[in-house]
Protein backbone atom coordinates (compact mmCIF):
# COMPACT_ATOMS: atom_id res chain seq x y z
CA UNK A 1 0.00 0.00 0.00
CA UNK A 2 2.93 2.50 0.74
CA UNK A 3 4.28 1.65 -2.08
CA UNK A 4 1.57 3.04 -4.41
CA UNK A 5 1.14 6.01 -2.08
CA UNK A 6 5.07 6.64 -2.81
CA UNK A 7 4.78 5.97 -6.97
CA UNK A 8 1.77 9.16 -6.99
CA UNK A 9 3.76 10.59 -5.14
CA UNK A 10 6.64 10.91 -7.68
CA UNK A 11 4.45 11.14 -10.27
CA UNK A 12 2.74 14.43 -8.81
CA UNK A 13 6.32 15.38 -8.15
CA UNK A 14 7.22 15.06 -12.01
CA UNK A 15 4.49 16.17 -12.86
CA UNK A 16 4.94 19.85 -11.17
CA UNK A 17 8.52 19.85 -12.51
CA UNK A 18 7.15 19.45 -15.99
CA UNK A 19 5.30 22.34 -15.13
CA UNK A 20 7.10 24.71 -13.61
CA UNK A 21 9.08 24.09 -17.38
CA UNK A 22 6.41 25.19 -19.39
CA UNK A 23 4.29 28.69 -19.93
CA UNK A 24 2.16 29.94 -17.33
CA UNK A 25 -1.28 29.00 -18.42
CA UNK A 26 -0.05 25.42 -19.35
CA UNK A 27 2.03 25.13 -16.31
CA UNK A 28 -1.89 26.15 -14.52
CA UNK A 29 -3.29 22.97 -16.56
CA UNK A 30 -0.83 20.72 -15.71
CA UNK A 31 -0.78 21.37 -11.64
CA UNK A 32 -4.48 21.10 -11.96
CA UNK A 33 -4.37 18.01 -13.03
CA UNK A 34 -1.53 16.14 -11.21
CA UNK A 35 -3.26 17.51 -7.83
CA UNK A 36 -6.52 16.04 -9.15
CA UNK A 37 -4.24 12.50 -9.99
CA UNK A 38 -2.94 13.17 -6.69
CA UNK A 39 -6.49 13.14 -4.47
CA UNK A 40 -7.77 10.08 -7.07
CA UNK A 41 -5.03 8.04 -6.01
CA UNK A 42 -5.60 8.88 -2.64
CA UNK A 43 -8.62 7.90 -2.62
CA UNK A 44 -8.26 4.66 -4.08
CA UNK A 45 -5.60 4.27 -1.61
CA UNK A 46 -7.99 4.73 1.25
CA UNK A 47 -10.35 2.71 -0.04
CA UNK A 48 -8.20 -0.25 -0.38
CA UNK A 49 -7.41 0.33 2.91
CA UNK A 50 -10.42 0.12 4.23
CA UNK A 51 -11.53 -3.12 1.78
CA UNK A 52 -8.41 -4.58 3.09
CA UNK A 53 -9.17 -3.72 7.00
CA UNK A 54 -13.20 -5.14 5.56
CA UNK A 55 -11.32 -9.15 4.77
CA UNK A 56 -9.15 -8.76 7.57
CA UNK A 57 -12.26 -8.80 10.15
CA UNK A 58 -13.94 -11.08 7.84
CA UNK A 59 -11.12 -13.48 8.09
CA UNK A 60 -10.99 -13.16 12.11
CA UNK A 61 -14.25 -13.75 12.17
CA UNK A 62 -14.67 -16.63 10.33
CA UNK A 63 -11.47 -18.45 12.26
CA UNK A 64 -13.43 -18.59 15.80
């Protein structure tokens, strides 16, 4: 799981790099849209989390 957290995390990071390259109202556009990649993997993130957390009790449960 940290793992995928640390891959959008360089992603994001390239992402801003790229724009702080380019001309203003492109560079705009392009932090947009790794912050919006940014909170989508996040989410996911969390969400597996809590699917994971979901199977974990479900497994405890079914062992007793």
């Amino acid at each position: 799981m940290r793992f995928i957290g640390e891959l959008a995390e360089e992603r994001t990071r390239d992402s801003i790099e790229l724009a702080e390259r380019m001309r203003p109202a492109r560079r705009l556009a392009t932090l947009r849209r790794a912050r919006r990649l940014e909170t989508r993997a996040e989410r996911r993130m969390i969400e597996a989390w809590r699917r994971a957390a979901e199977l974990r009790a479900t497994i405890e449960s079914a062992e007793y």
